[in-house]
PDB file of N, CA and C in Angstrom:
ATOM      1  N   UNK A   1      44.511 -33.798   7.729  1.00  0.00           N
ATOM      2  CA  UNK A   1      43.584 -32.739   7.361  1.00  0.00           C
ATOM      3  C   UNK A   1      42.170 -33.222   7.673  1.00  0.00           C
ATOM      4  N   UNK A   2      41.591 -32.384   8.403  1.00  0.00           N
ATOM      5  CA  UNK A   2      40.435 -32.755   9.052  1.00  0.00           C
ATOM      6  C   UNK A   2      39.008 -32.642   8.476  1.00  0.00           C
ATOM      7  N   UNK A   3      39.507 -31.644   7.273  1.00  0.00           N
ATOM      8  CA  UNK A   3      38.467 -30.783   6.534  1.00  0.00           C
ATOM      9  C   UNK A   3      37.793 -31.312   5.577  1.00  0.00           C
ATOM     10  N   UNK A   4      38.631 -32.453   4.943  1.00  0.00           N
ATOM     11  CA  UNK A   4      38.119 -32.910   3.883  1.00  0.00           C
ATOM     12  C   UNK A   4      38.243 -31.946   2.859  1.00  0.00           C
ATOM     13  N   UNK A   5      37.623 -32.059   2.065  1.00  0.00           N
ATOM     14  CA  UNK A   5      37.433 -31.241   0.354  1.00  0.00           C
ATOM     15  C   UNK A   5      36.520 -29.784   0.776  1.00  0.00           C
ATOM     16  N   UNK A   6      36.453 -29.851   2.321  1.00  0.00           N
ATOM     17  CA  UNK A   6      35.665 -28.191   2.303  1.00  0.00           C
ATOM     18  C   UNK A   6      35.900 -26.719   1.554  1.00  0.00           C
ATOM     19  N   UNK A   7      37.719 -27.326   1.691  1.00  0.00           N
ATOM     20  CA  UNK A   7      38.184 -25.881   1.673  1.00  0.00           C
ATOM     21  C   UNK A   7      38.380 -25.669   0.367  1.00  0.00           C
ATOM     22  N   UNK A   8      38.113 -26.818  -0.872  1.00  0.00           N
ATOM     23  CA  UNK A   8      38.434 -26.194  -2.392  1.00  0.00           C
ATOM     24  C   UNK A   8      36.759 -26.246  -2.494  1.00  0.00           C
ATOM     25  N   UNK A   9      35.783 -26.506  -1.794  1.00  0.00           N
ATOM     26  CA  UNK A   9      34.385 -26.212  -2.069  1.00  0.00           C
ATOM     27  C   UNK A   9      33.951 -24.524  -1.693  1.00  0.00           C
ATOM     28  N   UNK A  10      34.567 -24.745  -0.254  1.00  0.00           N
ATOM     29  CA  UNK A  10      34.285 -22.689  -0.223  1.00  0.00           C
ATOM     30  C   UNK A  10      34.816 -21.785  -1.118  1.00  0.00           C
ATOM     31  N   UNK A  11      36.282 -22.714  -1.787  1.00  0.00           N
ATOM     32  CA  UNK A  11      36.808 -21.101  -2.960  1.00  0.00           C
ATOM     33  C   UNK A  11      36.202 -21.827  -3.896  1.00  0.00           C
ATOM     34  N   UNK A  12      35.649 -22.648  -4.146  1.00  0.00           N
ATOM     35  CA  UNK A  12      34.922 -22.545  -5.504  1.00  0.00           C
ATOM     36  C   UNK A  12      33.385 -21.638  -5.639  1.00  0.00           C
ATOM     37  N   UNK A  13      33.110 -21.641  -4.547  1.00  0.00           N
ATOM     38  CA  UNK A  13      31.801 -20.696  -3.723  1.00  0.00           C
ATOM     39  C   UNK A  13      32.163 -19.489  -3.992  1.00  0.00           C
ATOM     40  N   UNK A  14      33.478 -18.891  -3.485  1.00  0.00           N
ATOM     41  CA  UNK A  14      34.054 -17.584  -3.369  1.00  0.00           C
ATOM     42  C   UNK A  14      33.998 -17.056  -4.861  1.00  0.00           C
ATOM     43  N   UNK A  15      34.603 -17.966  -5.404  1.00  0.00           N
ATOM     44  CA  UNK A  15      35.369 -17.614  -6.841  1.00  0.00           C
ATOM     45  C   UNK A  15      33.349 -17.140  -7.589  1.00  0.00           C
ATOM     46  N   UNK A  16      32.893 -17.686  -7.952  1.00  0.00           N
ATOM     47  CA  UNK A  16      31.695 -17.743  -8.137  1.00  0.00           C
ATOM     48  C   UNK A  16      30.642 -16.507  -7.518  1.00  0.00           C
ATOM     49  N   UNK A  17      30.673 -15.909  -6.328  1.00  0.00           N
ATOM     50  CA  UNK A  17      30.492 -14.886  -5.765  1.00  0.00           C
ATOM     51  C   UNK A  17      31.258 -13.816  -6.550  1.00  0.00           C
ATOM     52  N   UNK A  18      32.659 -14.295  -6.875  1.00  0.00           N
ATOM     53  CA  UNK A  18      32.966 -13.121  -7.205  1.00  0.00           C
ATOM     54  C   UNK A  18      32.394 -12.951  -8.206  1.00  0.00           C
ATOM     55  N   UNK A  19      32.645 -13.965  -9.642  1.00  0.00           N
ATOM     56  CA  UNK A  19      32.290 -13.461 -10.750  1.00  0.00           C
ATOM     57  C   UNK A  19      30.874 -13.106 -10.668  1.00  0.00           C
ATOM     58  N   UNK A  20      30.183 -13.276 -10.181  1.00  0.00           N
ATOM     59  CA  UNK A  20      28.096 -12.991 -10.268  1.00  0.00           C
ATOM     60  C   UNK A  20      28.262 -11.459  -9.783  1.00  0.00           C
ATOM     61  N   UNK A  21      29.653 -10.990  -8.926  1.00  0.00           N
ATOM     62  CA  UNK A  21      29.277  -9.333  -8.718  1.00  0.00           C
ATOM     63  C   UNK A  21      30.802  -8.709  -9.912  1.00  0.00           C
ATOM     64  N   UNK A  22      31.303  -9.427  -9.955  1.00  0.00           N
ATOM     65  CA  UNK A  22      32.345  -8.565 -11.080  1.00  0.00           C
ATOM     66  C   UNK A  22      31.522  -7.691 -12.062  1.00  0.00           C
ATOM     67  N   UNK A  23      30.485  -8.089 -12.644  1.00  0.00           N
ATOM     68  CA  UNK A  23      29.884  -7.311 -14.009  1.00  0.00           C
ATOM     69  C   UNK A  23      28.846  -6.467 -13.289  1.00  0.00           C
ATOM     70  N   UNK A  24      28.750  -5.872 -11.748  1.00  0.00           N
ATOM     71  CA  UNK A  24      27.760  -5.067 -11.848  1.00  0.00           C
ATOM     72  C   UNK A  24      28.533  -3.749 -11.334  1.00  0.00           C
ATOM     73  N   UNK A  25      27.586  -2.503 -12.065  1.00  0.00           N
ATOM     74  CA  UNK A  25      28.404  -1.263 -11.713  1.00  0.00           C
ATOM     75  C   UNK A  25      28.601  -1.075 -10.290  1.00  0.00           C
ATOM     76  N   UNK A  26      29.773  -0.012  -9.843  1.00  0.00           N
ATOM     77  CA  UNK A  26      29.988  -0.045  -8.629  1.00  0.00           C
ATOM     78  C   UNK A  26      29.521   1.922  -8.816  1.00  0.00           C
ATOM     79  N   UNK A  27      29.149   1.891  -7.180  1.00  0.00           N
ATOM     80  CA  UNK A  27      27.897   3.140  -7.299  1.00  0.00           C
ATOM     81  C   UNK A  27      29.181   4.565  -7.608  1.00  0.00           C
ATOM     82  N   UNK A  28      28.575   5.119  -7.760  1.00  0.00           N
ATOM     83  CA  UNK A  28      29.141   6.305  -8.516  1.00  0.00           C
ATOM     84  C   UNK A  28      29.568   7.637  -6.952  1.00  0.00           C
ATOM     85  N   UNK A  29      30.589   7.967  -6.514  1.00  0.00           N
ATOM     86  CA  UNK A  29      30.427   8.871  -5.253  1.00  0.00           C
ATOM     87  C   UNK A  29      29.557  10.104  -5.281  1.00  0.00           C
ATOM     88  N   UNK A  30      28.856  10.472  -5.733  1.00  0.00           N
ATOM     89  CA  UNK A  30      28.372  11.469  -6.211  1.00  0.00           C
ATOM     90  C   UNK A  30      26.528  10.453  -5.907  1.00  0.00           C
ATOM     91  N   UNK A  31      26.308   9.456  -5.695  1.00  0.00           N
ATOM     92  CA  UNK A  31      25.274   8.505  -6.078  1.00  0.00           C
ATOM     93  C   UNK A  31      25.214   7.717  -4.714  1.00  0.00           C
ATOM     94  N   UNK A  32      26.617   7.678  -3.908  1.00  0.00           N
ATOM     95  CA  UNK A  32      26.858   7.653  -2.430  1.00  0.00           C
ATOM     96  C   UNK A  32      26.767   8.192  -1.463  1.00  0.00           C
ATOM     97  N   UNK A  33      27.088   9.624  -1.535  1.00  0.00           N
ATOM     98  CA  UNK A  33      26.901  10.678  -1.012  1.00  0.00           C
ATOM     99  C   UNK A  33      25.276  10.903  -1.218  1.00  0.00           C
ATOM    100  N   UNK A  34      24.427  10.638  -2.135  1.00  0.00           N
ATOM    101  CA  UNK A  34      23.343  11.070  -2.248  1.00  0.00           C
ATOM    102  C   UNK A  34      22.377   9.974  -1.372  1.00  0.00           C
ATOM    103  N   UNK A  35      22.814   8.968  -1.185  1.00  0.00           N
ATOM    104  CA  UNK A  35      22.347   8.038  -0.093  1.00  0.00           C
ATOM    105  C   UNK A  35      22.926   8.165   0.890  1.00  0.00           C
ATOM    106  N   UNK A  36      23.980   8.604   1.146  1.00  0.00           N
ATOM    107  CA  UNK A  36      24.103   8.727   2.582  1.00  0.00           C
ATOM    108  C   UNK A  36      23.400   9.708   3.359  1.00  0.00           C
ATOM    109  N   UNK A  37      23.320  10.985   2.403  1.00  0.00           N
ATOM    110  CA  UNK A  37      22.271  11.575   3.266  1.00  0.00           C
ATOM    111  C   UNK A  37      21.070  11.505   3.132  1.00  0.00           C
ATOM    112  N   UNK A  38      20.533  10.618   2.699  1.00  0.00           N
ATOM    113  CA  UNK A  38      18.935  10.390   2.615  1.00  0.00           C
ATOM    114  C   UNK A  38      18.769   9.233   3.628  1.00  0.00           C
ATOM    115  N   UNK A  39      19.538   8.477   3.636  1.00  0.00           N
ATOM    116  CA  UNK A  39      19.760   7.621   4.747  1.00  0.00           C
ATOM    117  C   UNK A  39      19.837   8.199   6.354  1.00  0.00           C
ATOM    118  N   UNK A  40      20.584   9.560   6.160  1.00  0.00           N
ATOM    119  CA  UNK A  40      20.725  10.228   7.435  1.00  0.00           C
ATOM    120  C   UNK A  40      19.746  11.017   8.075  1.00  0.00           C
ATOM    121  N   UNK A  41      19.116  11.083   7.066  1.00  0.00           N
ATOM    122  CA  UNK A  41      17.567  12.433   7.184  1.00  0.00           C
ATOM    123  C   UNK A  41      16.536  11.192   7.583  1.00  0.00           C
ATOM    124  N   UNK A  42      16.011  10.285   7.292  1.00  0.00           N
ATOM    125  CA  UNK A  42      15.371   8.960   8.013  1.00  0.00           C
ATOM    126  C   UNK A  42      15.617   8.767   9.131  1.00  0.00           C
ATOM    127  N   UNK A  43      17.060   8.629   9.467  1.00  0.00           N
ATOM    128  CA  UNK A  43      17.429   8.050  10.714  1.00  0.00           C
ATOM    129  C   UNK A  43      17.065   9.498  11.683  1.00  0.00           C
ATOM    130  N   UNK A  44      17.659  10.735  10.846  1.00  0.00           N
ATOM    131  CA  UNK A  44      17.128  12.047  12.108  1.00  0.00           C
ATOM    132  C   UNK A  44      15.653  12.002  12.232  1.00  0.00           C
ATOM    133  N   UNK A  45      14.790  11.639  11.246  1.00  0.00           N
ATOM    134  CA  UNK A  45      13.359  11.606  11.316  1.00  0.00           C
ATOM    135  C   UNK A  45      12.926  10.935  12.237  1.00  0.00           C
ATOM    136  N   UNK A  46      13.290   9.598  12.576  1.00  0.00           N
ATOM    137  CA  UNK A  46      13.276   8.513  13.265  1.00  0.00           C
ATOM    138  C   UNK A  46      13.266   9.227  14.776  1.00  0.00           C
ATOM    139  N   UNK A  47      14.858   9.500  14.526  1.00  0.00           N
ATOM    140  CA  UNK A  47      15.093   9.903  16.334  1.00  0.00           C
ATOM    141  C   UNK A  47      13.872  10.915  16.499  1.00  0.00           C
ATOM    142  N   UNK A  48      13.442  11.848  16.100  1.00  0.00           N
ATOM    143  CA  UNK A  48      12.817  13.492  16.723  1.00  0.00           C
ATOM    144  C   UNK A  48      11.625  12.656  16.495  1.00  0.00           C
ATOM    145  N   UNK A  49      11.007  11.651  15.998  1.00  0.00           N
ATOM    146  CA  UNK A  49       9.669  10.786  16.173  1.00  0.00           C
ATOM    147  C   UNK A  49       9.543  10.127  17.894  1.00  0.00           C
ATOM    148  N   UNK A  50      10.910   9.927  18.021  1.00  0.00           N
ATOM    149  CA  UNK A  50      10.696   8.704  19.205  1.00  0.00           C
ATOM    150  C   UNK A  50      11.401   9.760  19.828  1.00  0.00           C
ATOM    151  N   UNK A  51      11.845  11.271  20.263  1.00  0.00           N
ATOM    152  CA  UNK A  51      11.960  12.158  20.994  1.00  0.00           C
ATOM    153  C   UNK A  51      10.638  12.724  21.656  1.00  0.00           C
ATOM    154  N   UNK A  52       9.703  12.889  20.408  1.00  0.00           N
ATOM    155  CA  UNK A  52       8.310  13.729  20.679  1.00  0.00           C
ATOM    156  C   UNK A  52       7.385  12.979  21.301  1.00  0.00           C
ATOM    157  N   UNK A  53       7.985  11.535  21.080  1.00  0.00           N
ATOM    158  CA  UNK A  53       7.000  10.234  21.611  1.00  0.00           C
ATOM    159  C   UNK A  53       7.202  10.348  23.397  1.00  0.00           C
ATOM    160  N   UNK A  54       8.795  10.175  23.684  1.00  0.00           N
ATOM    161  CA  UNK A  54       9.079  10.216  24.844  1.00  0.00           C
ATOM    162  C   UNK A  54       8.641  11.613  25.586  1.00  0.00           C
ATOM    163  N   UNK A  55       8.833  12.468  24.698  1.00  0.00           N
ATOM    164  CA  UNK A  55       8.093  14.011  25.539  1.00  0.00           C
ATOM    165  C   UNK A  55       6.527  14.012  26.109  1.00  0.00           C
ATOM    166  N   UNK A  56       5.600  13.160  24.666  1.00  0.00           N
ATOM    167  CA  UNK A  56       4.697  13.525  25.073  1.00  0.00           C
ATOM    168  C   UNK A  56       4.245  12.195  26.304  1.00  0.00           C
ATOM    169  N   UNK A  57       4.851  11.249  26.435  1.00  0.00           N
ATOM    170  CA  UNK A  57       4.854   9.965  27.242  1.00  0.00           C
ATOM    171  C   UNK A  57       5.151  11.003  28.797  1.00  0.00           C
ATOM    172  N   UNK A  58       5.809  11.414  29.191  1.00  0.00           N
ATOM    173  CA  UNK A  58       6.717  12.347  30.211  1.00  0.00           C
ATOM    174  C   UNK A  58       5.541  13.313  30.788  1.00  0.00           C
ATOM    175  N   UNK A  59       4.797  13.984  29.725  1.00  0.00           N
ATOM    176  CA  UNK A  59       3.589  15.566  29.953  1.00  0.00           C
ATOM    177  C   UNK A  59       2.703  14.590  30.470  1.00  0.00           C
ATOM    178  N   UNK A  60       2.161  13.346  29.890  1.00  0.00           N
ATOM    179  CA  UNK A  60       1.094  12.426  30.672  1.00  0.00           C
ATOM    180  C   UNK A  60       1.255  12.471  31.559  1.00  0.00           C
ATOM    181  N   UNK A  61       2.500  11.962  32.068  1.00  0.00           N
ATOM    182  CA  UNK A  61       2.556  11.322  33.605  1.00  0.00           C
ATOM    183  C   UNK A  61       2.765   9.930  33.558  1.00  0.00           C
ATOM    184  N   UNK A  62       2.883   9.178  32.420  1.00  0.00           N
ATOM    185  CA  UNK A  62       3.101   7.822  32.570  1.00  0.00           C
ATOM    186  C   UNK A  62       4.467   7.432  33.314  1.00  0.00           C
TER     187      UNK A  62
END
């Protein structure tokens, strides 16, 4: 074994990860859905920003 003691050091890492997120709430779908589309309305904001950018880049002549 080549590893040495790595591999009971990463699940002791793991194990530990887990418990630090076991006690926190997990999001509610109703609380998911409400970020996903607020997340999605940014990202459409985003694109029609760097659409109007490229349009008006195009009417220049650059």
């Amino acid at each position: 074994m080549t590893r040495g003691n790595q591999r009971e050091q990463d699940r002791a890492k793991a194990a530990k990860k887990a418990a630090a997120t076991k006690g926190k709430p997990k999001e509610s779908a109703s609380s998911l859905a409400k970020r996903k589309e607020s997340d999605a309305e940014i990202l459409r904001a985003k694109q029609k920003k760097k659409e109007d950018e490229k349009a008006a880049g195009t009417a220049t002549g650059k």
